[in-house]
C-alpha atoms as a PDB file:
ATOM      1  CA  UNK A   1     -13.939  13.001  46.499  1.00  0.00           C
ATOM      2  CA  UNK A   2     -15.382  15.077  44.099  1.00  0.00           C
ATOM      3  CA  UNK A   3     -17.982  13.644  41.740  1.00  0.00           C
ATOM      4  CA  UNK A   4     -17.045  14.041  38.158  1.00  0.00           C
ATOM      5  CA  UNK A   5     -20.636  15.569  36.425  1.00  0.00           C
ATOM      6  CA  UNK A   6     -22.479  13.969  33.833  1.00  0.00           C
ATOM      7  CA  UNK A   7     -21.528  14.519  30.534  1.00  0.00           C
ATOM      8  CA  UNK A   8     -24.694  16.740  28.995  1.00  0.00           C
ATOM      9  CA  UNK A   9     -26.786  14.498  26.183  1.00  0.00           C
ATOM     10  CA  UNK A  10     -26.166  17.078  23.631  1.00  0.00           C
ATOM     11  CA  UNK A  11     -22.712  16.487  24.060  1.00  0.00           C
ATOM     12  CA  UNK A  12     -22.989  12.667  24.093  1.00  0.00           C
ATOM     13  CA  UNK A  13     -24.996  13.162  20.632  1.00  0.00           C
ATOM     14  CA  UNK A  14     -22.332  14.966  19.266  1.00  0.00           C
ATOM     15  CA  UNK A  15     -19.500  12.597  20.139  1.00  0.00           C
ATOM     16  CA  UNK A  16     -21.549  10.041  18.388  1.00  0.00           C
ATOM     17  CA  UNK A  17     -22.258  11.750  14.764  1.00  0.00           C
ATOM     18  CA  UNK A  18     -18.621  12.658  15.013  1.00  0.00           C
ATOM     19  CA  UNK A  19     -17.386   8.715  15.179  1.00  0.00           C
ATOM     20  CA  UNK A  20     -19.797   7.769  12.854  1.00  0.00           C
ATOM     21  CA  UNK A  21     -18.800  10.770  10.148  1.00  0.00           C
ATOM     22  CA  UNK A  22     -15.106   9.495  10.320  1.00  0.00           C
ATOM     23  CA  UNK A  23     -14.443   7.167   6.917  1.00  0.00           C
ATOM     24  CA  UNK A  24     -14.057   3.269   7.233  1.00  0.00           C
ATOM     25  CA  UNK A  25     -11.157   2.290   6.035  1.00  0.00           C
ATOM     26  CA  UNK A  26     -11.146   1.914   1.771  1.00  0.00           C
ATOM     27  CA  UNK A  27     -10.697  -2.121   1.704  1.00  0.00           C
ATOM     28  CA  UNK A  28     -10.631  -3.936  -1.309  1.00  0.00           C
ATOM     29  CA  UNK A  29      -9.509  -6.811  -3.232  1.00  0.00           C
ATOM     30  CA  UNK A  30      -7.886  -6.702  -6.769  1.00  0.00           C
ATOM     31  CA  UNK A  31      -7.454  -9.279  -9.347  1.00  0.00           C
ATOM     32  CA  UNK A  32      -4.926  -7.328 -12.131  1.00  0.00           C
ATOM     33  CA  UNK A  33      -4.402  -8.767 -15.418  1.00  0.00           C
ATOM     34  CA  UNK A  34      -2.208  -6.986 -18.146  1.00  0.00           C
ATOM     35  CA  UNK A  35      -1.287  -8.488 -21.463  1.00  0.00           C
ATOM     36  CA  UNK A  36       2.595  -6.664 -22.371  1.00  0.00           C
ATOM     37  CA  UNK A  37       2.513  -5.727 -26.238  1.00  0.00           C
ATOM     38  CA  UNK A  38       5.798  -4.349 -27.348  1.00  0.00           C
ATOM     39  CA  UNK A  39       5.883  -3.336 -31.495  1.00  0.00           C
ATOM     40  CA  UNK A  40       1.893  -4.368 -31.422  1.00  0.00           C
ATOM     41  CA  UNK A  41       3.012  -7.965 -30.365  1.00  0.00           C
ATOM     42  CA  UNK A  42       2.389  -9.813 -27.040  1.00  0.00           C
ATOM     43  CA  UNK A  43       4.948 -10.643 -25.666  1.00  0.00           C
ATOM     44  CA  UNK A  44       4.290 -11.160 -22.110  1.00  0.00           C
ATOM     45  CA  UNK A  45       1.859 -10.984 -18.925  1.00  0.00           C
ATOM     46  CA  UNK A  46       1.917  -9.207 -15.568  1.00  0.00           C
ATOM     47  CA  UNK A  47      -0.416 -10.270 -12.891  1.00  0.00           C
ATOM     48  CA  UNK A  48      -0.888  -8.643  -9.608  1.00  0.00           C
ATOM     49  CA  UNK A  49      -3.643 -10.133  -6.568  1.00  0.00           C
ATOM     50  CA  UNK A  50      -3.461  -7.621  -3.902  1.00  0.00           C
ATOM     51  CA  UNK A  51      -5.782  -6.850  -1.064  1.00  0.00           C
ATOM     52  CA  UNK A  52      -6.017  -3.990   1.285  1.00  0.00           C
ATOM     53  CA  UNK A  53      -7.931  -4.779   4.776  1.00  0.00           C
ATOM     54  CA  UNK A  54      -7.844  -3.508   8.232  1.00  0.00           C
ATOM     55  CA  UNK A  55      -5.006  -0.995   7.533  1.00  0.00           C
ATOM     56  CA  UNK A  56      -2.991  -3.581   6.202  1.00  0.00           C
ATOM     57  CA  UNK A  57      -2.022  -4.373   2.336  1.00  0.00           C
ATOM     58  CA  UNK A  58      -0.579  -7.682   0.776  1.00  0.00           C
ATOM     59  CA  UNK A  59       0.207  -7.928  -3.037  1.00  0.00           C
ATOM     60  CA  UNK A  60       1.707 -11.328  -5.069  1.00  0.00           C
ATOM     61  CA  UNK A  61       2.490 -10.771  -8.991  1.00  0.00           C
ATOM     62  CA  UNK A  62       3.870 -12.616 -11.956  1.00  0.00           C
ATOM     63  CA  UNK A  63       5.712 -10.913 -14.575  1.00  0.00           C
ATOM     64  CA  UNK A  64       6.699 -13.899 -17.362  1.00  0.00           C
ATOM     65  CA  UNK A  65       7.486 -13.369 -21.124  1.00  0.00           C
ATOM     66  CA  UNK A  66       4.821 -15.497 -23.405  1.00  0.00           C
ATOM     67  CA  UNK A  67       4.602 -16.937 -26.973  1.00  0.00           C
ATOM     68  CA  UNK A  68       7.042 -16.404 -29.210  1.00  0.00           C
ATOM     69  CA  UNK A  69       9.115 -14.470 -26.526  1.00  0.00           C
ATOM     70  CA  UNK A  70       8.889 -17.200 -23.856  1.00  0.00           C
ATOM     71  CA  UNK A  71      10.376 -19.648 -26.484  1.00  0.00           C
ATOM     72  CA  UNK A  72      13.274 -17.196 -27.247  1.00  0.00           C
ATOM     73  CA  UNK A  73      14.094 -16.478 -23.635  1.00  0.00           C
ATOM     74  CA  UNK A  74      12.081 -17.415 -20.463  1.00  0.00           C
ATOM     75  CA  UNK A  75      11.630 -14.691 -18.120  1.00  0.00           C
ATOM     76  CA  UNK A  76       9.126 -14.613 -14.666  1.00  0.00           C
ATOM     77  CA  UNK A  77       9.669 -12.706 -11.928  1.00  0.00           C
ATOM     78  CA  UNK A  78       7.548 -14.077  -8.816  1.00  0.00           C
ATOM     79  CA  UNK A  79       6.763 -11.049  -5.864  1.00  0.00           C
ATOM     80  CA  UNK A  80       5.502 -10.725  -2.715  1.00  0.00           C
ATOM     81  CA  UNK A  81       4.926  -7.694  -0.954  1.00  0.00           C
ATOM     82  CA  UNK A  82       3.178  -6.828   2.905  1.00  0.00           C
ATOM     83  CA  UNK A  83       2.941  -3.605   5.119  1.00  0.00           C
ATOM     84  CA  UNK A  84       0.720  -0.775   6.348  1.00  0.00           C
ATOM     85  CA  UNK A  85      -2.019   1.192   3.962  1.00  0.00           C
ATOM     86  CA  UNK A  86      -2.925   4.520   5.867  1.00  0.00           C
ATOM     87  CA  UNK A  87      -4.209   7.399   4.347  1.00  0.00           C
ATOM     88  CA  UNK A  88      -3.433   6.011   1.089  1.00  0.00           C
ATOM     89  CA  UNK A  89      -0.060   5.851   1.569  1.00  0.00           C
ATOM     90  CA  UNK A  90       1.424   2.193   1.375  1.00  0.00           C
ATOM     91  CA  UNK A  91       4.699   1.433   3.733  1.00  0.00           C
ATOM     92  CA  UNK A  92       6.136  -2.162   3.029  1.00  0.00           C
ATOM     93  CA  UNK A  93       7.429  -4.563   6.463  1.00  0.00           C
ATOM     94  CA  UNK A  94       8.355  -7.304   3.994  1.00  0.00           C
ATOM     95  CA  UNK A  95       9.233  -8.014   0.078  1.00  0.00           C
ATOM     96  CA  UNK A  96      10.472 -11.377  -1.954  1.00  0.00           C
ATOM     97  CA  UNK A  97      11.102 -11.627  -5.205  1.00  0.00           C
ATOM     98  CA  UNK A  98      12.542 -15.099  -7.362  1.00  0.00           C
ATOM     99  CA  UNK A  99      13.419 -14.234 -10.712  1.00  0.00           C
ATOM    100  CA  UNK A 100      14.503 -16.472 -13.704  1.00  0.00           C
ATOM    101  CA  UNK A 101      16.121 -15.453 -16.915  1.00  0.00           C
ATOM    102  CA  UNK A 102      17.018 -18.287 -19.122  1.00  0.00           C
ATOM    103  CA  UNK A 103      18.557 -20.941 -16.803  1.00  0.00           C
ATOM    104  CA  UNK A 104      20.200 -18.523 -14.201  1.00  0.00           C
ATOM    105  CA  UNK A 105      17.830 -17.891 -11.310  1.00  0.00           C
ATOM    106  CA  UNK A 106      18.177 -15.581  -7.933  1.00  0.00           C
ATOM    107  CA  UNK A 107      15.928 -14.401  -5.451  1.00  0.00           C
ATOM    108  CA  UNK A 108      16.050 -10.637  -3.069  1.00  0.00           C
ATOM    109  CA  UNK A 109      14.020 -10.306   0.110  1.00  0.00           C
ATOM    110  CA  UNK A 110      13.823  -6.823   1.959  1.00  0.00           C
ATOM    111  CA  UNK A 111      12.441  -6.638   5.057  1.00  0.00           C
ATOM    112  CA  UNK A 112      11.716  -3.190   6.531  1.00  0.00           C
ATOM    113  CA  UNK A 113      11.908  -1.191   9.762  1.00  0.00           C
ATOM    114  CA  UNK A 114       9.643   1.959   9.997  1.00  0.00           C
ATOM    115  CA  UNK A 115       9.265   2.319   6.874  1.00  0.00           C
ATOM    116  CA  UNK A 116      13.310   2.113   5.981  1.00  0.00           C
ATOM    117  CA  UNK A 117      14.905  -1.260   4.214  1.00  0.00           C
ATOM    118  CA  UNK A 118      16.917  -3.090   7.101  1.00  0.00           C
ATOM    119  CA  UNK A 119      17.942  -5.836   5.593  1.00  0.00           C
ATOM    120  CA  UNK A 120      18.495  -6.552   2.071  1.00  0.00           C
ATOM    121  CA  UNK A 121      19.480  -9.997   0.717  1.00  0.00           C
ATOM    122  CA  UNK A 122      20.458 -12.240  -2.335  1.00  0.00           C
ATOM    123  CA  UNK A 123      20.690 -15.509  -3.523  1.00  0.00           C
ATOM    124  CA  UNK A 124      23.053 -16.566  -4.377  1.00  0.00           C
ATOM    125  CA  UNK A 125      25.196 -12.980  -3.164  1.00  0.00           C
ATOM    126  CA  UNK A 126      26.153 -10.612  -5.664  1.00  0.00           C
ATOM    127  CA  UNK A 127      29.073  -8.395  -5.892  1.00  0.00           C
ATOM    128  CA  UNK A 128      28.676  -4.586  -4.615  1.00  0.00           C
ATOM    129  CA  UNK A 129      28.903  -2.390  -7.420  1.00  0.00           C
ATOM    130  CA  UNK A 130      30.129   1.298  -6.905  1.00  0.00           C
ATOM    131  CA  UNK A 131      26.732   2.614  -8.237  1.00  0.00           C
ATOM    132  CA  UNK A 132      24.782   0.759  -5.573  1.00  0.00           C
ATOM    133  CA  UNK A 133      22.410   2.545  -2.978  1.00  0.00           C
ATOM    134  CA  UNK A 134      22.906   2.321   0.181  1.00  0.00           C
ATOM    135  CA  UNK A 135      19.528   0.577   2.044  1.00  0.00           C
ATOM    136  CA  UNK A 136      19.651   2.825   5.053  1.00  0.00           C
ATOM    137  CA  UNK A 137      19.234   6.037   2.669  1.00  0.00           C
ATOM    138  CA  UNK A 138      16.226   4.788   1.241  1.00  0.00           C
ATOM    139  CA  UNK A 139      13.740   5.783   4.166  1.00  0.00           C
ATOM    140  CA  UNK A 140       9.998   6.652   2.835  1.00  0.00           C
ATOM    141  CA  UNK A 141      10.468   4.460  -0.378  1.00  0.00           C
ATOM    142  CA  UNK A 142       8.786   1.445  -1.272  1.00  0.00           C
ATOM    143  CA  UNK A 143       9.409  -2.136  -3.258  1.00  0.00           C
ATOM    144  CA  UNK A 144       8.698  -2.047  -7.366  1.00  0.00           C
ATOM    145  CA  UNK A 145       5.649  -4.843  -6.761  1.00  0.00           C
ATOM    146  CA  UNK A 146       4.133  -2.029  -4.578  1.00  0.00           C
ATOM    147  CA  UNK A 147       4.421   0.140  -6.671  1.00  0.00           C
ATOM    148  CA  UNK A 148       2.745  -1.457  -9.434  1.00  0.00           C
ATOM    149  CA  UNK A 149      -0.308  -2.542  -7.164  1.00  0.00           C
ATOM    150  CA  UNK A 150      -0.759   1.480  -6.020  1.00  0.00           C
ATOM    151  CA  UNK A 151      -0.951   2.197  -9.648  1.00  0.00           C
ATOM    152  CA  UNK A 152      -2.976  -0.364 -10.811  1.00  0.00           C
ATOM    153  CA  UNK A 153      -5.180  -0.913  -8.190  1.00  0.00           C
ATOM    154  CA  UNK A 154      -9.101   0.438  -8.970  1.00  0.00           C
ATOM    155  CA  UNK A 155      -9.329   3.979  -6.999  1.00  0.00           C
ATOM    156  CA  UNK A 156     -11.791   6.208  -7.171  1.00  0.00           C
ATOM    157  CA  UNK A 157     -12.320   8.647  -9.289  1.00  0.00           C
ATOM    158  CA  UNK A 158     -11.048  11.756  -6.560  1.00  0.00           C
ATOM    159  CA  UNK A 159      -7.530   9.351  -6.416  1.00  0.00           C
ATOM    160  CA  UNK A 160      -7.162   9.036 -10.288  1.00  0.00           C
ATOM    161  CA  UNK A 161      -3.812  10.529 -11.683  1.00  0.00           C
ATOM    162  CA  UNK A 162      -2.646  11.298  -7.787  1.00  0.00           C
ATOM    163  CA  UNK A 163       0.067   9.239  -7.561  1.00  0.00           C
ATOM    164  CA  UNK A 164       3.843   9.598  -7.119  1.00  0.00           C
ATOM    165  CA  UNK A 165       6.062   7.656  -5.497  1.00  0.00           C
ATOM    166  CA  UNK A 166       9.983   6.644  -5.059  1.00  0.00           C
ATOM    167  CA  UNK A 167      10.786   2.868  -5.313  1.00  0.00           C
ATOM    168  CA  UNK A 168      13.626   0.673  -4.300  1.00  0.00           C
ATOM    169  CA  UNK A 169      14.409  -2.446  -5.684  1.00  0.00           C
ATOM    170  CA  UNK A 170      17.848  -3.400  -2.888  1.00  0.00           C
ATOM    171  CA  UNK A 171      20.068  -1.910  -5.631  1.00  0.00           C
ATOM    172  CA  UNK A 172      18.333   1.199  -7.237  1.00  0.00           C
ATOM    173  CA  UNK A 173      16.134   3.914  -7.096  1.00  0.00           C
ATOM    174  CA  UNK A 174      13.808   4.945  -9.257  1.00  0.00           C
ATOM    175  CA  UNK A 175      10.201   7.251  -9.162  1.00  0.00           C
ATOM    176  CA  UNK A 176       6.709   6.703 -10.885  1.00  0.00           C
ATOM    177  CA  UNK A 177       4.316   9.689 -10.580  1.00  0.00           C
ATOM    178  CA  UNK A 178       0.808  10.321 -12.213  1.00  0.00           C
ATOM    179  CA  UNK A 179      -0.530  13.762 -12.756  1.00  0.00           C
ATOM    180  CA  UNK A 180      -2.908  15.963 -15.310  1.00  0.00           C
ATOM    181  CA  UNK A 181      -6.244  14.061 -15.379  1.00  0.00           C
ATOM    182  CA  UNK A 182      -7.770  14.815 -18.558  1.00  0.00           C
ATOM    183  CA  UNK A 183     -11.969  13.666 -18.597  1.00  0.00           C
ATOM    184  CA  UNK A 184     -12.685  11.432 -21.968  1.00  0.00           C
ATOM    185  CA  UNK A 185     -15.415   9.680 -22.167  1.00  0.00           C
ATOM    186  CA  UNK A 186     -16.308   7.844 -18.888  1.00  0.00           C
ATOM    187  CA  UNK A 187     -13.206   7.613 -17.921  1.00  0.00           C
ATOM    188  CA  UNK A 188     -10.316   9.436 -17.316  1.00  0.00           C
ATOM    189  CA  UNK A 189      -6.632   9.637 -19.188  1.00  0.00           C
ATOM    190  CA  UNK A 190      -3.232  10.954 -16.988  1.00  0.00           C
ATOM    191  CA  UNK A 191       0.095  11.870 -17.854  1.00  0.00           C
ATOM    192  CA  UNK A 192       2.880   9.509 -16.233  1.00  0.00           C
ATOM    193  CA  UNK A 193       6.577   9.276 -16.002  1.00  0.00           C
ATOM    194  CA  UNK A 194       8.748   6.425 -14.470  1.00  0.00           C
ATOM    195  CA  UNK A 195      12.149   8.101 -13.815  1.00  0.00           C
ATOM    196  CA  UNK A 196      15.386   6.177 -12.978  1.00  0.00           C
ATOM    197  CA  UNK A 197      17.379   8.021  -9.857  1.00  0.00           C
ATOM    198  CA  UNK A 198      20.293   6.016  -9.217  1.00  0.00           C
ATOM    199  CA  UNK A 199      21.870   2.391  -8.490  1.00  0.00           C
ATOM    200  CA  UNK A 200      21.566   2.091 -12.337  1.00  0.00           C
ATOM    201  CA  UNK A 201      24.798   1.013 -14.587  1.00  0.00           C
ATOM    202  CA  UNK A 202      26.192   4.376 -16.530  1.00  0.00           C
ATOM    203  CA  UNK A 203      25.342   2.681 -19.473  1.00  0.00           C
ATOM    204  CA  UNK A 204      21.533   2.483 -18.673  1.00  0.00           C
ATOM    205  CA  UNK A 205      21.948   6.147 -17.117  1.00  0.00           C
ATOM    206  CA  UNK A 206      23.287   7.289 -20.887  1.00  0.00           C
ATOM    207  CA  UNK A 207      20.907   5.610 -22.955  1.00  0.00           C
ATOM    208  CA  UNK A 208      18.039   7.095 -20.914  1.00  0.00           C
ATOM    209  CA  UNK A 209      16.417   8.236 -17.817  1.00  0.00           C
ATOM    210  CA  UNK A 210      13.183   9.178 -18.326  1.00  0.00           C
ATOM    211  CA  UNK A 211      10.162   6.976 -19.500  1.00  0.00           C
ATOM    212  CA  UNK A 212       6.515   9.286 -20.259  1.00  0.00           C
ATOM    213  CA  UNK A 213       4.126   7.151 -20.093  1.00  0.00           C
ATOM    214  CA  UNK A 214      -0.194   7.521 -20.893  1.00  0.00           C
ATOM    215  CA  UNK A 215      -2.326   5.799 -18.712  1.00  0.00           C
ATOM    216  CA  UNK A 216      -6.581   5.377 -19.173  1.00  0.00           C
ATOM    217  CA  UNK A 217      -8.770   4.581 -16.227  1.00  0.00           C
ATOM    218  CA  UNK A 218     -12.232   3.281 -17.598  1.00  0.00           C
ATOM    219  CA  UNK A 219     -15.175   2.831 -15.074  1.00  0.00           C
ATOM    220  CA  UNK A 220     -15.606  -0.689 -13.613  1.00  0.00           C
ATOM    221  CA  UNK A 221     -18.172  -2.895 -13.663  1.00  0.00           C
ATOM    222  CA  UNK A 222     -20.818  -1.168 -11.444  1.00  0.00           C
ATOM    223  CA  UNK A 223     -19.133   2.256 -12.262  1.00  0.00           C
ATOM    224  CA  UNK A 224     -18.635   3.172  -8.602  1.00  0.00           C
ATOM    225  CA  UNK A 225     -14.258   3.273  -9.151  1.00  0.00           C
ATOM    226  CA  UNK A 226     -11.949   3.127 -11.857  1.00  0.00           C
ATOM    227  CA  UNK A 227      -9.710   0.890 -13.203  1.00  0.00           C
ATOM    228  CA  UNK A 228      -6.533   0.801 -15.485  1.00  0.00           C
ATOM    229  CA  UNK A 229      -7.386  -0.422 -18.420  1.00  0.00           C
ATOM    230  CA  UNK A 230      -4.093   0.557 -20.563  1.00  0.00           C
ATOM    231  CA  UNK A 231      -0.672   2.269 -20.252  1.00  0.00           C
ATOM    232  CA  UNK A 232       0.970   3.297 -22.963  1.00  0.00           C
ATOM    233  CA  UNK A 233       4.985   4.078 -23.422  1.00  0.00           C
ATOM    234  CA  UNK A 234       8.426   3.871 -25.124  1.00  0.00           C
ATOM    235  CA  UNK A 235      10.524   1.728 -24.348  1.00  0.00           C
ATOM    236  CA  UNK A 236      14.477   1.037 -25.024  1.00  0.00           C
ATOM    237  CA  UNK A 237      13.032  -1.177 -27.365  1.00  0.00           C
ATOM    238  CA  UNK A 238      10.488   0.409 -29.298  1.00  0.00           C
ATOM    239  CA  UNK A 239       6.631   1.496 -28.252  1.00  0.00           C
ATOM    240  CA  UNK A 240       5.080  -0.905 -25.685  1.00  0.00           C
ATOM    241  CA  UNK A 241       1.922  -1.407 -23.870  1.00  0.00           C
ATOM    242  CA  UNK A 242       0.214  -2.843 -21.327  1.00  0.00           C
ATOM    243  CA  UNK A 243      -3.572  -3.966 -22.363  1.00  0.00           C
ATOM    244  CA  UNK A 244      -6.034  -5.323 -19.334  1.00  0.00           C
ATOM    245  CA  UNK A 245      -7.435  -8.714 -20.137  1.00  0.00           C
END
């Protein structure tokens, strides 16, 4: 048998810097608060807990109309969303979502296999409309609660305004992409657009499909990331905003 020689020590030392240079995995935790102003009043609140850890992510948010909006119709939607994080990507394995409007109340899950929606449900069922997307087309994409946590999340400052991504919600698809950091101040300002695709009613399609959007970053606490602080758009509606508590 031949013996296999040692490996040199210069080559042992090597090996060593080289596992130590690669990065640890970017884990954090995230407690998101947003008040929703539309015409300079608030009318609602979207919060989002969401952890990334060990290559894995898990979100949970509440979107629910407040004040004098909540009196005049009660809306909440309630989310959960798990997967992979890798190379700041996010790829979902599982989504819920209950939603309420008024007294009528459903709830969609989505559970996915490599990174493609297998199985889509609803409660109670709903009937197929011709403008729906088909699951098994929507390979790559991820769930709208995802979505919100990638571009809410506190990043830093290399990953501001780098965004873009294409969601599915079971029925439609739709995009959200960040780009053109601008500098001001401490913190940093990017273009955005939320696009709608397809799935969508031709009425929605008609009214509009595009939704520009300005979002501002501010350093947080300890100044080490950034964080959302405000995102400013139109809406069908009029102007809206979303202000961090």
């Amino acid at each position: 048998m031949t013996a296999v020689p040692p490996r040199p020590l210069s080559a042992i030392v090597t090996g060593l810097a080289l596992a130590l240079a690669q990065p640890a995995l970017a884990d954090q935790s995230d407690r998101i608060v947003f008040d929703v102003v539309l015409k300079g009043i608030k009318a609602g609140e979207l919060a989002i807990d969401g952890k990334i850890a060990d290559g894995a992510y898990a979100a949970n948010g509440v979107v629910k109309t407040t004040g004098l909006a909540g009196m005049i119709k009660k809306i909440r939607y309630d989310a959960t969303a798990s997967g992979r994080f890798a190379k700041g990507k996010f790829t979902p394995r599982a989504v819920e979502v209950a939603s309420q409007r008024g007294d009528d109340r459903s709830k969609n899950t989505m559970i996915y296999k490599n990174g493609t929606p297998a199985s889509v449900s609803h409660e109670p069922p709903r009937v197929p409309r011709p403008t729906d997307v088909d699951p098994a087309q929507q390979s790559g994409t991820i769930d709208p609660l995802t979505a919100l946590y990638a571009v809410l999340r506190d990043v830093d400052r290399s990953e501001a305004c780098q965004l873009n991504v294409t969601m599915f919600d079971g029925v439609r698809r739709s995009q959200v992409a960040l780009s053109a950091p601008q500098v001001q101040g401490e913190g940093v300002v990017c273009s955005g657009e939320y696009r709608r695709i397809a799935g969508f009613k031709d009425k929605e399609m008609a009214e509009k499909t595009r939704f520009p959007f300005t979002l501002t970053y501010a350093p947080t606490g300890d100044g080490s990331r950034l964080r959302v602080v405000d995102i400013a758009t139109d809406t069908i509606i009029g102007q809206g905003r979303l202000t961090r508590q």
